[in-house]
Protein backbone atom coordinates (compact mmCIF):
# COMPACT_ATOMS: atom_id res chain seq x y z
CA UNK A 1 -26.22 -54.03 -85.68
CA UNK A 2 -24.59 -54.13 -81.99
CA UNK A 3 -25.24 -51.63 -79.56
CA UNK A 4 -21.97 -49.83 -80.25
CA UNK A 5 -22.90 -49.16 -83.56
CA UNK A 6 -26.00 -47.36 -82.78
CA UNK A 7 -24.35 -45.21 -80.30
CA UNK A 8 -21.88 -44.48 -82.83
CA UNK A 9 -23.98 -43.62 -85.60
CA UNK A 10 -26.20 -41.45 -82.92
CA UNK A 11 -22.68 -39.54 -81.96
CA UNK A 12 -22.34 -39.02 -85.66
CA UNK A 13 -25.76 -37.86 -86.46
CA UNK A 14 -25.33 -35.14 -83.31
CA UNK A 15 -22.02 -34.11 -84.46
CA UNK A 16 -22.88 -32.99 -87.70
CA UNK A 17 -26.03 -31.19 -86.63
CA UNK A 18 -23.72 -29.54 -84.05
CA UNK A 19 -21.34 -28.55 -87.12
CA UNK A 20 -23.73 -27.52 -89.42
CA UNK A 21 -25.81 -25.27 -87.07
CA UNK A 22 -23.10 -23.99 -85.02
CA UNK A 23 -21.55 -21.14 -86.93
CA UNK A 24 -24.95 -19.62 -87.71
CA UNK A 25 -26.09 -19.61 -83.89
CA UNK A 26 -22.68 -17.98 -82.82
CA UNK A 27 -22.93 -15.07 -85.43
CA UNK A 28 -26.71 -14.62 -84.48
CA UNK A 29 -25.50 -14.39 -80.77
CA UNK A 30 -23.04 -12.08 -81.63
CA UNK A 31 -25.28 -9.78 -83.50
CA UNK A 32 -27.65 -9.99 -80.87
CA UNK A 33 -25.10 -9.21 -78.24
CA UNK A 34 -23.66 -5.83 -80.43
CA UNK A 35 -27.74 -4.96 -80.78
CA UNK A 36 -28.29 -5.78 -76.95
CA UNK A 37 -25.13 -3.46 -76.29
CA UNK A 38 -26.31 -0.56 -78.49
CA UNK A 39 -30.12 -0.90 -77.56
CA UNK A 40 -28.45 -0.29 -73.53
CA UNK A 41 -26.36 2.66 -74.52
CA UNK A 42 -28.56 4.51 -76.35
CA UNK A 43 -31.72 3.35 -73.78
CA UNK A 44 -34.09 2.34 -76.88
CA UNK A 45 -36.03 -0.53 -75.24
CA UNK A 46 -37.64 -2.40 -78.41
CA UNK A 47 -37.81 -5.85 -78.13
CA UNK A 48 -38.22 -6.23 -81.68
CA UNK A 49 -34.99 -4.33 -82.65
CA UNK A 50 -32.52 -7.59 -82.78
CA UNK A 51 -34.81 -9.40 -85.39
CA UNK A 52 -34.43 -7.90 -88.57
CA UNK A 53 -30.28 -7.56 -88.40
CA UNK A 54 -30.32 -11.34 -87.03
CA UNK A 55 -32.29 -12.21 -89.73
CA UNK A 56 -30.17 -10.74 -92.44
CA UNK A 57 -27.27 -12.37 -91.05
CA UNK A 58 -28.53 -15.73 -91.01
CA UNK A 59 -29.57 -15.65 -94.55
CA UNK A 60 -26.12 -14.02 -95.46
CA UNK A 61 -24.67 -17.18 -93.42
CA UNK A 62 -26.69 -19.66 -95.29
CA UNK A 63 -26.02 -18.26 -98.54
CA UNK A 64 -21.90 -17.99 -97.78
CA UNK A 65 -21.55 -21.66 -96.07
CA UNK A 66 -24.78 -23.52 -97.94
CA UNK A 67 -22.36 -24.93 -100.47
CA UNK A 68 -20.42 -26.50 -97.57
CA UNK A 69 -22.60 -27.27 -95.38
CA UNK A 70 -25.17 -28.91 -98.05
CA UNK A 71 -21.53 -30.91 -99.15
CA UNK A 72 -20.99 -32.14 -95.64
CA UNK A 73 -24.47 -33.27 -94.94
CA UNK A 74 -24.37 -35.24 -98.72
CA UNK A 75 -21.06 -37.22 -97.55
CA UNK A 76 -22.93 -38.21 -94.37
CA UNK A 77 -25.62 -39.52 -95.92
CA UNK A 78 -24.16 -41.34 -98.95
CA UNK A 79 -22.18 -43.04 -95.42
CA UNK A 80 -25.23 -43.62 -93.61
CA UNK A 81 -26.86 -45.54 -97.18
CA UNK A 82 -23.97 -47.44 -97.47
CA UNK A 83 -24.32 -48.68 -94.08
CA UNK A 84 -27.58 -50.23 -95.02
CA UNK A 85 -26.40 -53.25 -95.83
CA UNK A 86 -24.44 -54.45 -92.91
CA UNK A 87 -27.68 -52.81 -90.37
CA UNK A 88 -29.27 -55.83 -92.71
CA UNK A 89 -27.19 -58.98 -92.08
């Protein structure tokens, strides 16, 4: 296996954690924003405010894109196993 391969396969593994994790960081950062925002209007200070609504979103996330995202991550690895035998030669 040359050099280029390994970068490429590295580039690979990075973009798909990057795709799989990325929609469920930007709606957490958006509900913690809209809870940051409220928490300063209405001057309630409690750091432990932003948890439970980021929490249910997350899990909501999971359960609406797990099909997809468990789908993705299957096709990557059934690519990276059949890779096996040429990392062998």
């Amino acid at each position: 296996m040359s050099l280029g391969q390994v970068i490429s396969l590295m580039r690979g593994a990075v973009t798909q954690t990057i795709s799989l994790v990325a929609p469920i960081l930007i709606v957490a950062l958006i509900v913690g924003l809209i809870v940051a925002i409220l928490q300063a209007v209405t001057s309630i200070q409690e750091q432990t405010l932003t948890f439970l609504p980021k929490l249910i979103v997350i899990l909501l996330m999971i359960a609406l894109l797990g099909g997809t995202m468990f789908s993705s991550l299957s096709q990557y690895t059934i690519r990276i196993f059949e890779m096996i035998p040429q990392v062998a030669r």
